[in-house]
N, C-alpha and C. Protein backbone atom coordinates (compact mmCIF):
# COMPACT_ATOMS: atom_id res chain seq x y z
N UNK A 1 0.85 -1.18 0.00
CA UNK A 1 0.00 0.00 0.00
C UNK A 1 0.89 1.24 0.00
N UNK A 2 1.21 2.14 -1.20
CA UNK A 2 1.84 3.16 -0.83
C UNK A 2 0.97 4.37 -0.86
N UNK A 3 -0.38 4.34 -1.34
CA UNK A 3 -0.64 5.81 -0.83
C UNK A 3 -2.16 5.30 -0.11
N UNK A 4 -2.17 5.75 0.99
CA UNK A 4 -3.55 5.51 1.77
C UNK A 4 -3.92 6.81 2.24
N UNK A 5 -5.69 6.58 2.22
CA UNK A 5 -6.26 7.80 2.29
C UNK A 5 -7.23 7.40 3.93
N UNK A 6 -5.91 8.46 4.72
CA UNK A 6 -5.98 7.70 5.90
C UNK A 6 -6.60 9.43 6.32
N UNK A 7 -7.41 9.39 7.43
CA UNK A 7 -8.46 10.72 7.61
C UNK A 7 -7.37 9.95 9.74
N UNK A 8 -7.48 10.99 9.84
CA UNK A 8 -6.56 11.26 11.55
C UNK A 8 -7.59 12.30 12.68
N UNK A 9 -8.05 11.65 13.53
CA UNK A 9 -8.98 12.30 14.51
C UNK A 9 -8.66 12.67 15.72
N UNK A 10 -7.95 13.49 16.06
CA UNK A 10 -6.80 13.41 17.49
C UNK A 10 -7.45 15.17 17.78
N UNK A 11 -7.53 15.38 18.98
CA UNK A 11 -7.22 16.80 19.45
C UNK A 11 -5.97 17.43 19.59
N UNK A 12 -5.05 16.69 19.85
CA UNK A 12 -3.91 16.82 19.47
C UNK A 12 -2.84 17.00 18.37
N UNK A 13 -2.48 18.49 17.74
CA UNK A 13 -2.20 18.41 16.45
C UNK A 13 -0.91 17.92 16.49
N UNK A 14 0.18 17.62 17.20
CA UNK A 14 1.18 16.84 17.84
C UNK A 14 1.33 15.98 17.09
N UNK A 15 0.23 15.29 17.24
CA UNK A 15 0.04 13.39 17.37
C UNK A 15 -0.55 13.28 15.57
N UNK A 16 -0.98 14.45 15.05
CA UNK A 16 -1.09 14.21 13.54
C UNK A 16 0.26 14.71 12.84
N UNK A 17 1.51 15.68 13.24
CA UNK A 17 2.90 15.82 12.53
C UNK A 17 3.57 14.20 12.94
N UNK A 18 3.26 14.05 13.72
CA UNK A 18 4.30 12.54 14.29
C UNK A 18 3.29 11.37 13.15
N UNK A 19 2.31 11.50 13.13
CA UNK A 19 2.05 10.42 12.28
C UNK A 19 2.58 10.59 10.68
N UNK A 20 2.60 11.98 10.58
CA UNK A 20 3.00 12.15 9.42
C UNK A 20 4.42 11.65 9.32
N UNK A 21 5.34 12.26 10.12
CA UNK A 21 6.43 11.89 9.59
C UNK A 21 6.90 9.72 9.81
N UNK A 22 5.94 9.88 10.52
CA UNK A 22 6.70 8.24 10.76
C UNK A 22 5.65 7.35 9.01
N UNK A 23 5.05 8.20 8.64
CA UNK A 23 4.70 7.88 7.39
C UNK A 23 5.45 7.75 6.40
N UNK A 24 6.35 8.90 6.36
CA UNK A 24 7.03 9.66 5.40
C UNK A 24 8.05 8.33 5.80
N UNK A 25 8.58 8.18 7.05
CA UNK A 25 10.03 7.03 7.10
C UNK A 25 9.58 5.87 6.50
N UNK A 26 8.20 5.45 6.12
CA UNK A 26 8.40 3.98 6.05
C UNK A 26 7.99 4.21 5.03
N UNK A 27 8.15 5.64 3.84
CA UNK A 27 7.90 5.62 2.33
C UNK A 27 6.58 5.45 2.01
N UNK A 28 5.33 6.05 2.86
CA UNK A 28 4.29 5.95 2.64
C UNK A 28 3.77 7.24 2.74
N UNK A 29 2.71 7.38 1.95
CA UNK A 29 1.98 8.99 1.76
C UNK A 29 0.45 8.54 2.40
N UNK A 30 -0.04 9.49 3.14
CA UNK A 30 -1.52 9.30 3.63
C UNK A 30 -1.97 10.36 3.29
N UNK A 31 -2.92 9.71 1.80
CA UNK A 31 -3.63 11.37 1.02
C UNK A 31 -4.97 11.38 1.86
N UNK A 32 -4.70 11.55 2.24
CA UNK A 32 -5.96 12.25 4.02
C UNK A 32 -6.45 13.44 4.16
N UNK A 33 -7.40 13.39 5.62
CA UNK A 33 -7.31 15.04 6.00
C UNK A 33 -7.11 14.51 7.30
N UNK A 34 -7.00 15.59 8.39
CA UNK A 34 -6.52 16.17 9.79
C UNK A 34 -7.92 16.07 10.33
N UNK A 35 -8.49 15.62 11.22
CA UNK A 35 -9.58 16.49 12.18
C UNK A 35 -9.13 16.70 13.73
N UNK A 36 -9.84 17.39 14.43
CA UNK A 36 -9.20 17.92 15.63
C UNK A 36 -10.63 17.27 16.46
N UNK A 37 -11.82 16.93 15.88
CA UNK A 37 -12.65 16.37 16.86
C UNK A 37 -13.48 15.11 15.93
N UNK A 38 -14.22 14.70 16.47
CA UNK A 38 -15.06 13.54 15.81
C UNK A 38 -15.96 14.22 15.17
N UNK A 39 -16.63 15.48 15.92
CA UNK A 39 -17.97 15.84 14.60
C UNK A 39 -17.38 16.88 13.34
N UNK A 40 -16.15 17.50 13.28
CA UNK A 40 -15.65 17.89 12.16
C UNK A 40 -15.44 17.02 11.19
N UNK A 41 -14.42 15.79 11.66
CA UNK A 41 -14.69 14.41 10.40
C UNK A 41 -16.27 14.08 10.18
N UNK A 42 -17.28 13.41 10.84
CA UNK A 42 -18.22 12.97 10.67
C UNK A 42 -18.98 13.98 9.66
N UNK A 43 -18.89 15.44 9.96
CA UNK A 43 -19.66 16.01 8.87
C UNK A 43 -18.81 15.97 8.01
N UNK A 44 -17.56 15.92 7.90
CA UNK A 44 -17.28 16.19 6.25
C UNK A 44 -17.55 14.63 5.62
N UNK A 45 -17.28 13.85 6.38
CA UNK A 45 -18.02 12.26 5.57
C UNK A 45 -18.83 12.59 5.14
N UNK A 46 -20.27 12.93 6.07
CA UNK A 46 -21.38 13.28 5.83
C UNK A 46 -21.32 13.89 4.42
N UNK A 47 -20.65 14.91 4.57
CA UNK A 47 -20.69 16.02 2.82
C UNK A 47 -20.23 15.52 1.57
N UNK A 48 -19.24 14.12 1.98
CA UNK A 48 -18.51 13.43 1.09
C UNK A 48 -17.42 14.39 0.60
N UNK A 49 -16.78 15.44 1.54
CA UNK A 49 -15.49 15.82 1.78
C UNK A 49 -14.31 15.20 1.59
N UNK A 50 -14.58 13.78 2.30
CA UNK A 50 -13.28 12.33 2.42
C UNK A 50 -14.01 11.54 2.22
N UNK A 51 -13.18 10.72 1.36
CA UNK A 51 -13.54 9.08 1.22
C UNK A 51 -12.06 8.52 1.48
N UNK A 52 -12.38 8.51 3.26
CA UNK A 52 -10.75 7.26 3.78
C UNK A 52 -10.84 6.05 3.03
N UNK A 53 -9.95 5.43 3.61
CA UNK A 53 -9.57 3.82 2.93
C UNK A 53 -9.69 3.76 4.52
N UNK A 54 -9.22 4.32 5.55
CA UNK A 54 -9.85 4.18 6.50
C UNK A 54 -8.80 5.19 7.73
N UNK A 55 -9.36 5.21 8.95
CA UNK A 55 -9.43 6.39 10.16
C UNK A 55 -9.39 5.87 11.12
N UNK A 56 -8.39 6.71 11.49
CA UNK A 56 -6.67 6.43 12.58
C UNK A 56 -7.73 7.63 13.52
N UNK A 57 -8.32 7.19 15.11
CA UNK A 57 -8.58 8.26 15.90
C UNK A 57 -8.41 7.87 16.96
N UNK A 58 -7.92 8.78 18.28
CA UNK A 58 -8.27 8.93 19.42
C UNK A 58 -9.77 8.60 19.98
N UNK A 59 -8.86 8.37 21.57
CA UNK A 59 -10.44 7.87 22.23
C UNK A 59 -10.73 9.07 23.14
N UNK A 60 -10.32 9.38 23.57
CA UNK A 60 -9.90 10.91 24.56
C UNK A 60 -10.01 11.86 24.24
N UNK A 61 -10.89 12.64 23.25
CA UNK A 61 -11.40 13.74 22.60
C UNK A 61 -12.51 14.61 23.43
N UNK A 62 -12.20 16.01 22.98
CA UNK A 62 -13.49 17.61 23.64
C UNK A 62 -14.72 16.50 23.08
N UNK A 63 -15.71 17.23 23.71
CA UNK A 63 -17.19 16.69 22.98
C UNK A 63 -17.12 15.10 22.50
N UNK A 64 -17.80 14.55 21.08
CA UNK A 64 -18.27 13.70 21.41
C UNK A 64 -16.13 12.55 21.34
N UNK A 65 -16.57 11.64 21.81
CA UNK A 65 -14.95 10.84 22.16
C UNK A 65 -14.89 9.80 20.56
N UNK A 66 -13.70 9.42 20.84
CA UNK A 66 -13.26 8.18 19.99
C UNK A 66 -14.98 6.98 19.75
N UNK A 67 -15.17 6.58 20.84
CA UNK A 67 -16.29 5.54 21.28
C UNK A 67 -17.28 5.90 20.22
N UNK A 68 -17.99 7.20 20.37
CA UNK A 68 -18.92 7.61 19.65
C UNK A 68 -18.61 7.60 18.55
N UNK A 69 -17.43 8.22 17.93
CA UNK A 69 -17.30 8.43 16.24
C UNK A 69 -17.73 6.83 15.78
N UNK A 70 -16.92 6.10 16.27
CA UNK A 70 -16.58 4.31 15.97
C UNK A 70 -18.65 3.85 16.00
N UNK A 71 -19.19 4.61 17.26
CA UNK A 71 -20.31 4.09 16.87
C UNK A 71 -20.98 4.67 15.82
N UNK A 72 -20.94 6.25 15.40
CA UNK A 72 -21.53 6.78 14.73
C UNK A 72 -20.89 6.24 13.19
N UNK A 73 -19.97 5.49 12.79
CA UNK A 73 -19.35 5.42 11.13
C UNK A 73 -20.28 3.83 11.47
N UNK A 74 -20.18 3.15 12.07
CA UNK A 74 -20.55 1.74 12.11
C UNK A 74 -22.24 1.91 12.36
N UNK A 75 -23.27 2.78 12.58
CA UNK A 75 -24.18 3.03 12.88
C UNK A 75 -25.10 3.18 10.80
N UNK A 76 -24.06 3.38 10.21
CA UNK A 76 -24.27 4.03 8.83
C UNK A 76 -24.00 3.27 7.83
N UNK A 77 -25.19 2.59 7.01
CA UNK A 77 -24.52 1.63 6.19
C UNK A 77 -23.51 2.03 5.38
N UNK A 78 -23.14 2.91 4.99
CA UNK A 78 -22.43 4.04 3.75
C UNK A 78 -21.03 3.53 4.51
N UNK A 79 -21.28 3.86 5.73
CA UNK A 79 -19.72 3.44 5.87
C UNK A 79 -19.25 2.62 7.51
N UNK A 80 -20.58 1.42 7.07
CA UNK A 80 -20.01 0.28 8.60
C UNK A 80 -19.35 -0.24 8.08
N UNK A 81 -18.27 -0.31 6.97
CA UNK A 81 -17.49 -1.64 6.40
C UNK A 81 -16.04 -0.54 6.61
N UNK A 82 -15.97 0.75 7.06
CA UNK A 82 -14.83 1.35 6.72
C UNK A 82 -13.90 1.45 7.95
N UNK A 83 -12.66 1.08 8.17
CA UNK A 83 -11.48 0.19 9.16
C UNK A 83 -11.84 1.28 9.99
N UNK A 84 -11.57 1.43 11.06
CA UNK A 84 -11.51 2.93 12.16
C UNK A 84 -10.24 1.66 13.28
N UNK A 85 -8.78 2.64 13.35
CA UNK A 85 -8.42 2.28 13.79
C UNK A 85 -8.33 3.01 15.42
N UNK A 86 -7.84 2.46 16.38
CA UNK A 86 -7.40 3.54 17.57
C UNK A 86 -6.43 3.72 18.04
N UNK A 87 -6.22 4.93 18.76
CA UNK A 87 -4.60 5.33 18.54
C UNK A 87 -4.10 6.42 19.76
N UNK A 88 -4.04 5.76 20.71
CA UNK A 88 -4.85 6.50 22.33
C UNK A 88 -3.36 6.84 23.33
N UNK A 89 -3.88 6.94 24.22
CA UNK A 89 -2.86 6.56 25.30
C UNK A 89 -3.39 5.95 26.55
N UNK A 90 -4.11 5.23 26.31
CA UNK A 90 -4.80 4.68 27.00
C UNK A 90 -4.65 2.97 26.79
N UNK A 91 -4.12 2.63 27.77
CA UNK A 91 -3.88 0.87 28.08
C UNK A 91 -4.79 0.15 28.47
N UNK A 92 -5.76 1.10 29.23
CA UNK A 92 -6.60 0.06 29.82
C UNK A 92 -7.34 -1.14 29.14
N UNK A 93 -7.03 -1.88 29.78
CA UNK A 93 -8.36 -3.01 28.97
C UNK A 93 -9.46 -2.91 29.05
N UNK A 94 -10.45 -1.72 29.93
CA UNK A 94 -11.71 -1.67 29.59
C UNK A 94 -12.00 -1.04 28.70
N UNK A 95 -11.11 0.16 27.90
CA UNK A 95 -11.06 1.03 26.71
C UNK A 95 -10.36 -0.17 25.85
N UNK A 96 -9.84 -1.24 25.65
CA UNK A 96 -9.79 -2.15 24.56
C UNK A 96 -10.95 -2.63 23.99
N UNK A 97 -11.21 -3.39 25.65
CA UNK A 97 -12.50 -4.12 25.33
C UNK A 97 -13.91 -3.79 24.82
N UNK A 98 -14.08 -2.59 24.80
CA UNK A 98 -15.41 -1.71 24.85
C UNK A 98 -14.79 -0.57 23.43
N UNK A 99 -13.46 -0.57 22.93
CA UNK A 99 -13.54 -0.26 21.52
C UNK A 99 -13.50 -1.15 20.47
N UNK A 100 -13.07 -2.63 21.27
CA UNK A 100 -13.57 -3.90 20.27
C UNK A 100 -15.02 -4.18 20.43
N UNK A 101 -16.01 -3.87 20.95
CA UNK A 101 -17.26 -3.80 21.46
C UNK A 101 -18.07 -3.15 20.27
N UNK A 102 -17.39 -1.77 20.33
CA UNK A 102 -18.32 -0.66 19.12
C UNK A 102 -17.95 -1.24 17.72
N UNK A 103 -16.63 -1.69 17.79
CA UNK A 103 -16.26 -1.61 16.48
C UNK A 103 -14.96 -1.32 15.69
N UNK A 104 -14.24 -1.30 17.14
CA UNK A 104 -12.87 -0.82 16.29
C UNK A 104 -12.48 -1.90 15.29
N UNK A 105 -11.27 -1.86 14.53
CA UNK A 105 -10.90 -2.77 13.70
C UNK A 105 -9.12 -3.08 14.54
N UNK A 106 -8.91 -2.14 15.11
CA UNK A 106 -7.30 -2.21 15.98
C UNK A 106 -7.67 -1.00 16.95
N UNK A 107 -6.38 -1.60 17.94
CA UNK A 107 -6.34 -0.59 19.49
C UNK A 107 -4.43 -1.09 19.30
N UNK A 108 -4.27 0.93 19.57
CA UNK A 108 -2.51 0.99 19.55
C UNK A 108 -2.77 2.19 20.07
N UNK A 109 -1.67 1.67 20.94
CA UNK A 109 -1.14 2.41 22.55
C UNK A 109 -0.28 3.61 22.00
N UNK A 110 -0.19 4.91 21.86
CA UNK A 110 0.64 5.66 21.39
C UNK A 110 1.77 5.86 22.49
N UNK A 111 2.95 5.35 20.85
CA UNK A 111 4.50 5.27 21.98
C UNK A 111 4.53 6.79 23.01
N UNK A 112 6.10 6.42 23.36
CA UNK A 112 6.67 7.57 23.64
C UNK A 112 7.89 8.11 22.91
N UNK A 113 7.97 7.09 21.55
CA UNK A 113 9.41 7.26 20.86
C UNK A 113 9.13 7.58 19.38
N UNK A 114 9.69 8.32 18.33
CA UNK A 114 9.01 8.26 17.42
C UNK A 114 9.53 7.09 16.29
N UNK A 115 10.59 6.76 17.03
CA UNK A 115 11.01 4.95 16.27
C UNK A 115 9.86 4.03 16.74
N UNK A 116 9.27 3.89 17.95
CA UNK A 116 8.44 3.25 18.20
C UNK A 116 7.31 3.49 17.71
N UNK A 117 6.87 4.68 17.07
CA UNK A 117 5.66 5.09 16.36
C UNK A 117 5.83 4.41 15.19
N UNK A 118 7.10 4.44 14.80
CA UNK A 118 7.07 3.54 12.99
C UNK A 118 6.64 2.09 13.42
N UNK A 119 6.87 1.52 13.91
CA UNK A 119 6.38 0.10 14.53
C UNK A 119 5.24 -0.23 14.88
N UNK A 120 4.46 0.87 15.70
CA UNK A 120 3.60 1.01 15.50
C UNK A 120 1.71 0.96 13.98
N UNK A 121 2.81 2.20 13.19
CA UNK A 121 1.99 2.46 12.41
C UNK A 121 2.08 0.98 11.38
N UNK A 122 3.43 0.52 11.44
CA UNK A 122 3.40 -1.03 10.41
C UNK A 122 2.56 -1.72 11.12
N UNK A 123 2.07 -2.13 12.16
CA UNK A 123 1.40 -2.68 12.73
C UNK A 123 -0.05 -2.03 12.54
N UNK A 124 -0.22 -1.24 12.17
CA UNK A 124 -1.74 -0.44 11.74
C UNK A 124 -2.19 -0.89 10.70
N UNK A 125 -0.55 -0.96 9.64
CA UNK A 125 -1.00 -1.09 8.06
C UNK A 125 -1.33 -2.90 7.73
N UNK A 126 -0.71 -3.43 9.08
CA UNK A 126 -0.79 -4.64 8.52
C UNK A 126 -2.84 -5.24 8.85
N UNK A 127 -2.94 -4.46 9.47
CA UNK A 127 -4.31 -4.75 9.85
C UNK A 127 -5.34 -4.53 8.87
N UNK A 128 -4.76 -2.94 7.76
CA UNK A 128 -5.52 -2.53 7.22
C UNK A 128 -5.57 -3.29 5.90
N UNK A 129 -4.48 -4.02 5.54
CA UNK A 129 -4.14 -4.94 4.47
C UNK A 129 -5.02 -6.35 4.50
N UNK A 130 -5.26 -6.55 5.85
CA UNK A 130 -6.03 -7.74 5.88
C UNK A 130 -7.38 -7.65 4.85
């Protein structure tokens, strides 16, 4: 897969340059967009703004969280088949278990290294390849 149209849902604009570049190391382009909350992506789906291949988000978001988006794309036939991965800092296993619950397709612990982020994100892509 070298170009994926990967849509990124983080409040954190941090955590969308770090994904970028650990993109860029492993020679991959994500023709995407940025959102900073769940209902900025959801309406531009809605508008048909983006068409991901699929969406890398946080669970820990202002207003509505990670949980909700995952229920609201899987709630929609248009797009319950489309990957929503997660991408948190959050270990717990009741936020695993209950985002394998809604619907996630993967749960990844965001490093603290940005070598460990490339390891990471191969581990994203291999999911999304399935």
């Amino acid at each position: 897969m070298a170009a994926l149209r990967l849509s990124f849902v983080d409040d954190n604009e941090a955590d969308h340059v770090l994904l970028e570049e650990a993109l860029d190391e492993l020679g991959l382009s994500a023709d995407g967009r940025h959102f900073l909350d769940a209902d900025a992506f959801l309406g531009a789906l809605r508008r048909g703004e983006v068409t991901p291949d699929a969406v890398i988000t946080d669970l820990n978001m202002p207003g509505r969280d990670g949980f909700d988006l995952i229920l609201a794309v899987r709630a929609c036939p248009a797009w319950g088949t489309l990957p929503v991965l997660v991408f948190t800092t959050s270990g717990a296993e009741e936020d695993r278990v209950r985002a394998a619950a809604v619907g996630a397709d993967g749960y990844f612990v965001k490093p603290n290294s940005t070598g460990a982020l490339v390891g990471v994100l191969k581990a994203m892509i291999q999911v999304l390849e399935r």
